[in-house]
C-alpha atoms as a PDB file:
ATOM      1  CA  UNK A   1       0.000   0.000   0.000  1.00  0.00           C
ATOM      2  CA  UNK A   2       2.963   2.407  -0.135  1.00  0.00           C
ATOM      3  CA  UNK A   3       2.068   5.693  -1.955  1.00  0.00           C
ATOM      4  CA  UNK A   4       4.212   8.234  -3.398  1.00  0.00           C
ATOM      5  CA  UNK A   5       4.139  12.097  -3.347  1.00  0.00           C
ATOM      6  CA  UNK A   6       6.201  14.642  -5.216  1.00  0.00           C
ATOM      7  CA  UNK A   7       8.814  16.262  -3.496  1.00  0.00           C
ATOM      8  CA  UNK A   8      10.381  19.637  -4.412  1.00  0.00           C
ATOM      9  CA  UNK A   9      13.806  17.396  -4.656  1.00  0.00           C
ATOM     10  CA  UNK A  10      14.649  14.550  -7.349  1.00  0.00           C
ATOM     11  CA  UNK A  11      13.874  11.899  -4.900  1.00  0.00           C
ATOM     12  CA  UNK A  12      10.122  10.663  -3.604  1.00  0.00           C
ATOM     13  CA  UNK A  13       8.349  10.109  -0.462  1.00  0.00           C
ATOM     14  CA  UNK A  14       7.155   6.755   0.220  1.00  0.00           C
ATOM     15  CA  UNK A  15       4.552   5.492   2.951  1.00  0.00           C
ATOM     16  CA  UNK A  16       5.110   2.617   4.561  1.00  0.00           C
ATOM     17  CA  UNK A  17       5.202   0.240   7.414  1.00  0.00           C
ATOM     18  CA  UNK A  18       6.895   0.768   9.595  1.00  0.00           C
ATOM     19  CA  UNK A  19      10.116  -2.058  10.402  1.00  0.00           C
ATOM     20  CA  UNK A  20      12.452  -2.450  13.208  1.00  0.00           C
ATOM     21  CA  UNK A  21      15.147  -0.676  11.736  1.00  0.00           C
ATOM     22  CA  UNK A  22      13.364   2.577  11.791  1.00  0.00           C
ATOM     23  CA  UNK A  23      13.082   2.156  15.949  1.00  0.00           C
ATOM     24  CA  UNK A  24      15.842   5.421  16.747  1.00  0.00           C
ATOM     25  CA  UNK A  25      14.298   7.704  14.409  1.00  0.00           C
ATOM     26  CA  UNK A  26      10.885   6.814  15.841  1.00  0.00           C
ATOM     27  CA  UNK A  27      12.619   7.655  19.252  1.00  0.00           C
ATOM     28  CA  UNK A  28      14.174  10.689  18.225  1.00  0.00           C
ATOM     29  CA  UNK A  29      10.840  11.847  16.391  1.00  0.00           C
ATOM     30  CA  UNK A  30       9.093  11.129  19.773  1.00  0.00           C
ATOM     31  CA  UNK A  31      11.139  13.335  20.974  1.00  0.00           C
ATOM     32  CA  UNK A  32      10.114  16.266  18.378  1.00  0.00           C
ATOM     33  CA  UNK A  33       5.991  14.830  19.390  1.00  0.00           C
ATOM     34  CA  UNK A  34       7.068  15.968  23.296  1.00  0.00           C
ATOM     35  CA  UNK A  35       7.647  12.495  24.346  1.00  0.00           C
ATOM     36  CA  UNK A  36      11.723  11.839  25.071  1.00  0.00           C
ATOM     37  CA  UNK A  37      12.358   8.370  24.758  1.00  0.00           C
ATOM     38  CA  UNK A  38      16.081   6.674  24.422  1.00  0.00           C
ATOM     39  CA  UNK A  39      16.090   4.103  21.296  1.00  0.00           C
ATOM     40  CA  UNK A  40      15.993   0.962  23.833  1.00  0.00           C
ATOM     41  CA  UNK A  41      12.839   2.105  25.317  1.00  0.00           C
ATOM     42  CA  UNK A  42      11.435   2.723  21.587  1.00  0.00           C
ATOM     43  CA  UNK A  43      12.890  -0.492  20.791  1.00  0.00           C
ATOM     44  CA  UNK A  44      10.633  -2.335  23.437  1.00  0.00           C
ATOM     45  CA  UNK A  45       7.437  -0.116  22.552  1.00  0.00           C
ATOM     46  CA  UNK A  46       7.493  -1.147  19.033  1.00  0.00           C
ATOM     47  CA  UNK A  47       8.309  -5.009  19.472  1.00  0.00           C
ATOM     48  CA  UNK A  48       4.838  -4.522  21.806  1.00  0.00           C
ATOM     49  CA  UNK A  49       2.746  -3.191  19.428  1.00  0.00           C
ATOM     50  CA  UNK A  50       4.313  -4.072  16.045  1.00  0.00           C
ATOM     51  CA  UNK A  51       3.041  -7.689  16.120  1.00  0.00           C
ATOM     52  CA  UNK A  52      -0.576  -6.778  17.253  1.00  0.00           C
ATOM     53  CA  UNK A  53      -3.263  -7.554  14.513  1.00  0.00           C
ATOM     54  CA  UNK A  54      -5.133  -4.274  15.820  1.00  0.00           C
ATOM     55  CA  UNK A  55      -2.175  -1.734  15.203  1.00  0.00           C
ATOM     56  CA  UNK A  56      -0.303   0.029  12.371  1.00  0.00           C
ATOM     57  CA  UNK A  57       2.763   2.209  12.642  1.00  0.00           C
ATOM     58  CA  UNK A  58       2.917   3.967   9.115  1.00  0.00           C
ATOM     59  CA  UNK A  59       6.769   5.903   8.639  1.00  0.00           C
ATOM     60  CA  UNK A  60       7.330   8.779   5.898  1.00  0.00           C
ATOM     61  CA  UNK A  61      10.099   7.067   3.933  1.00  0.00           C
ATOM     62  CA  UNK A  62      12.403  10.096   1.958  1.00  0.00           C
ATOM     63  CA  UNK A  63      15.002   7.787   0.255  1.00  0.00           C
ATOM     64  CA  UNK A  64      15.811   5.861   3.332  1.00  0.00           C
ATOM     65  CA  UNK A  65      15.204   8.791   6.306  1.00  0.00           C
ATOM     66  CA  UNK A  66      12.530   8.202   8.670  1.00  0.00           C
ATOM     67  CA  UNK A  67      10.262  12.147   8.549  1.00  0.00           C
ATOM     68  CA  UNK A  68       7.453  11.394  10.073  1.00  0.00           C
ATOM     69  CA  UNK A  69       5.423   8.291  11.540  1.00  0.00           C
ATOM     70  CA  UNK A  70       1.878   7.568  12.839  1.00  0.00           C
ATOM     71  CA  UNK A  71       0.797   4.439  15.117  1.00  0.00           C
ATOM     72  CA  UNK A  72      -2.731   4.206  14.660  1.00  0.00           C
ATOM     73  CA  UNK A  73      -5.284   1.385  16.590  1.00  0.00           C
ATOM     74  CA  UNK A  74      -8.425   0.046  17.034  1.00  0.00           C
ATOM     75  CA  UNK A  75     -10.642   0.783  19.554  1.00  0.00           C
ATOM     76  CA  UNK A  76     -13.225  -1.552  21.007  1.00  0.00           C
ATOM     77  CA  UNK A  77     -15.865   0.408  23.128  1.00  0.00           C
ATOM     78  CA  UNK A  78     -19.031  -0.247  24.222  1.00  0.00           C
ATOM     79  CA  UNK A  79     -20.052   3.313  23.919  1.00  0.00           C
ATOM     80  CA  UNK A  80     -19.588   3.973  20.398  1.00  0.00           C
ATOM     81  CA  UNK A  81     -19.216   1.999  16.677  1.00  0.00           C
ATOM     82  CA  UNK A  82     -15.821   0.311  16.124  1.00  0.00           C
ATOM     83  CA  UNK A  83     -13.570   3.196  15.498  1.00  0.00           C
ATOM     84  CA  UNK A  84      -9.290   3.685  14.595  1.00  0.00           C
ATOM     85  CA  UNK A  85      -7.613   6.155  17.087  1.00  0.00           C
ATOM     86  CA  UNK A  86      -4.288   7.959  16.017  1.00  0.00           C
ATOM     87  CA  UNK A  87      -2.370   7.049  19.383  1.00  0.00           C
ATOM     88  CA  UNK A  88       0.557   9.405  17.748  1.00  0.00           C
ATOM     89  CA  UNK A  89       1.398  11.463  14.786  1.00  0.00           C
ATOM     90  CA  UNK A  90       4.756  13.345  14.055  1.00  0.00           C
ATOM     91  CA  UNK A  91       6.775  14.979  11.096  1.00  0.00           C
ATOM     92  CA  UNK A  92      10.138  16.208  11.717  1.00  0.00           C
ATOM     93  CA  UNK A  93      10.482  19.845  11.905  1.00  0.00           C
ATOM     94  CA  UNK A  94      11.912  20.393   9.147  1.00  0.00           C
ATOM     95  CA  UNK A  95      10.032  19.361   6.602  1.00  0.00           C
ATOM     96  CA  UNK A  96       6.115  19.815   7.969  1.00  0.00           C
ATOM     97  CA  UNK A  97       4.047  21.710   6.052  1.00  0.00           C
ATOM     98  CA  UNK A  98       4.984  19.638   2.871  1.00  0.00           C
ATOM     99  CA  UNK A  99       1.483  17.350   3.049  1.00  0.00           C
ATOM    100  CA  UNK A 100       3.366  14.048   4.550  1.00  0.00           C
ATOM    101  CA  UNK A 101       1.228  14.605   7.997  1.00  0.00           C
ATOM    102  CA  UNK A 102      -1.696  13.939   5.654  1.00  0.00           C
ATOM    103  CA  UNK A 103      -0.237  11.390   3.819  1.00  0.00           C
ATOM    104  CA  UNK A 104       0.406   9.433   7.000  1.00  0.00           C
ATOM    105  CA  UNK A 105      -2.873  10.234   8.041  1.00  0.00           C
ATOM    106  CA  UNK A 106      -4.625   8.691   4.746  1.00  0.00           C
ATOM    107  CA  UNK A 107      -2.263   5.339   5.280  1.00  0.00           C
ATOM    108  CA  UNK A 108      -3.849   4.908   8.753  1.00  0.00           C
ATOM    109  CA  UNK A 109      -7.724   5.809   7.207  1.00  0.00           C
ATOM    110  CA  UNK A 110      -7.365   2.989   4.247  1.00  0.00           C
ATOM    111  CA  UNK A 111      -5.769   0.640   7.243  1.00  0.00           C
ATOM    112  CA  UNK A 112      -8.790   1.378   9.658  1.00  0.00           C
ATOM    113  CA  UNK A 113     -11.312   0.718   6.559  1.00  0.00           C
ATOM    114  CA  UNK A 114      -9.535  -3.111   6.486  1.00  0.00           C
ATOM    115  CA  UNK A 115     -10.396  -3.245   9.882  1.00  0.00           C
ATOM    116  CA  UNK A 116     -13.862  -2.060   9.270  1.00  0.00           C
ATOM    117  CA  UNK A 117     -13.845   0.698  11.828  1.00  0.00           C
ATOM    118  CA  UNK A 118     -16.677   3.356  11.126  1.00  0.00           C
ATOM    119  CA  UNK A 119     -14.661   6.067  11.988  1.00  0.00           C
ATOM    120  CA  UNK A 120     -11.051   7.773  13.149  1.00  0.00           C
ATOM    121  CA  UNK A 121     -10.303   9.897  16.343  1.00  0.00           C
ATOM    122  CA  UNK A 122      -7.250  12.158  17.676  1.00  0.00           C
ATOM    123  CA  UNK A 123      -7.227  13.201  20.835  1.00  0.00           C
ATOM    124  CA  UNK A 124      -4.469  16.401  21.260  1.00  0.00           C
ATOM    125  CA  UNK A 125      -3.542  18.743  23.153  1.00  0.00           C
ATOM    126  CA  UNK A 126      -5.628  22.190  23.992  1.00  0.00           C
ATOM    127  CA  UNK A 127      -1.607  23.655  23.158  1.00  0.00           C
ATOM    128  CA  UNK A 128      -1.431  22.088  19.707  1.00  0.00           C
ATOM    129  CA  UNK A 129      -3.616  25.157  17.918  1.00  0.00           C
ATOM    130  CA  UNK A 130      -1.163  24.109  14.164  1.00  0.00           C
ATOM    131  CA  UNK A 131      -2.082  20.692  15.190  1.00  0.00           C
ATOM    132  CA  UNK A 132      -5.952  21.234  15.154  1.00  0.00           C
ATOM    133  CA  UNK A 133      -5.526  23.138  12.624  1.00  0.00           C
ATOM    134  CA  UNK A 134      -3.837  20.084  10.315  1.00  0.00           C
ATOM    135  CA  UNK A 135      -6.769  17.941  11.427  1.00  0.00           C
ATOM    136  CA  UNK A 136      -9.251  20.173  10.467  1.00  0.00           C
ATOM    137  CA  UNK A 137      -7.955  20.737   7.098  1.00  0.00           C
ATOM    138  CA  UNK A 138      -8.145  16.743   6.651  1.00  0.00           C
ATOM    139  CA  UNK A 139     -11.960  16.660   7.475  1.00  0.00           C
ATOM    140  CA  UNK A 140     -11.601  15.988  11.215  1.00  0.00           C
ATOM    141  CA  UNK A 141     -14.220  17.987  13.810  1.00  0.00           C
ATOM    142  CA  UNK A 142     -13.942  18.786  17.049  1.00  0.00           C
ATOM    143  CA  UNK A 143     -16.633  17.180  19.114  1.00  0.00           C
ATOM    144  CA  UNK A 144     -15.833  17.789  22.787  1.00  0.00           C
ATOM    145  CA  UNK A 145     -13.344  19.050  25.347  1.00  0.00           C
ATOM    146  CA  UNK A 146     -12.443  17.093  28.050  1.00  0.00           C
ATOM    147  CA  UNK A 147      -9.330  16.937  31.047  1.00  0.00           C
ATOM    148  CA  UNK A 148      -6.896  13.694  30.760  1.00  0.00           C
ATOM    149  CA  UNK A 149      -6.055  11.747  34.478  1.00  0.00           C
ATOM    150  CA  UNK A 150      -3.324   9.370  34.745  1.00  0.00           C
ATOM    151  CA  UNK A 151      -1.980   8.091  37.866  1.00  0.00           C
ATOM    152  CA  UNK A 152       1.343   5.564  38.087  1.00  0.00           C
ATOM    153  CA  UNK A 153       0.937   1.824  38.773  1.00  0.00           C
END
C-alpha cells in the first residue's frame, strides 16, 4: 500500500510500514511529538505493538530517512461503533508543512477501513492550535473538550 508524493527534490516520499530498523528515528521523532524516549525504550514499545493484529505504525520514507510516523489502533468500546484512534502522529520539523502529515494520516484511514472501523479519532492537546488546525484541514471535527487523568501503577 505504499504511496508516493512529489517532493520539491529529485527523490520521492514513500509510505510505509513501519520495520524495526526505523526504531531510533521513531525515538528521536518522539522526541520532536514531546515524548523523550532513548532508542531501547522505543525499541521495546514497538516489538509490543508491532506484532498486534489491531495496530499500524505507518513511517514517511524520503530515500531511506525516517520524517514522520503515525501508530494508529483500534478501539473496542461499548459506547460507540468500532472506530481507529491515532495514538501518535509526528513529522520532523523540518520538513512539515509539505502534506506528509496527511499522507500518514490517509495510510492509517485505508488501514482502519480493512479493519472495518466506522470512523477515526485524535485526541491532542488544547496547546497544539497548528495541530488542530492540520486535522481540520483533513476533514476531522472537534466534538468535545475534556481533562486527561493518569496516575502511576
Amino acid at each position: 500500500m505504499p504511496k508516493k508524493i512529489a517532493k520539491s527534490s529529485s527523490a520521492a516520499l514513500r509510505i510505509r510500514r513501519a520495520k524495526p530498523s526505523d526504531v531510533a528515528r521513531l525515538a528521536s521523532l518522539a522526541g520532536e511529538l514531546g515524548y523523550p524516549t532513548t532508542t531501547a525504550e522505543m525499541k521495546v514499545r514497538f516489538r509490543r505493538v508491532k506484532p498486534a493484529a489491531l495496530n499500524a505504525i505507518f513511517v514517511a520514507d524520503d530515500g531511506g530517512d525516517v520524517i514522520g510516523w503515525i501508530h494508529v489502533s483500534v478501539s473496542f468500546l461499548l459506547e460507540v461503533p468500532l472506530r481507529a484512534e491515532i495514538n501518535g502522529l509526528v513529522v520532523g520539523e523540518s520538513t512539515r508543512s509539505r502534506g506528509i502529515g496527511a499522507r500518514l494520516l490517509e495510510a492509517a484511514e485505508a488501514w482502519a477501513r480493512t479493519k472495518k472501523c466506522e470512523g477515526m479519532s485524535v485526541r491532542s492537546n488544547v496547546i497544539r492550535e497548528r495541530a488542530h488546525a492540520f486535522y481540520e484541514r483533513n476533514g476531522y471535527e472537534h466534538y468535545k473538550t475534556q481533562k486527561a487523568f493518569r496516575k502511576a501503577l
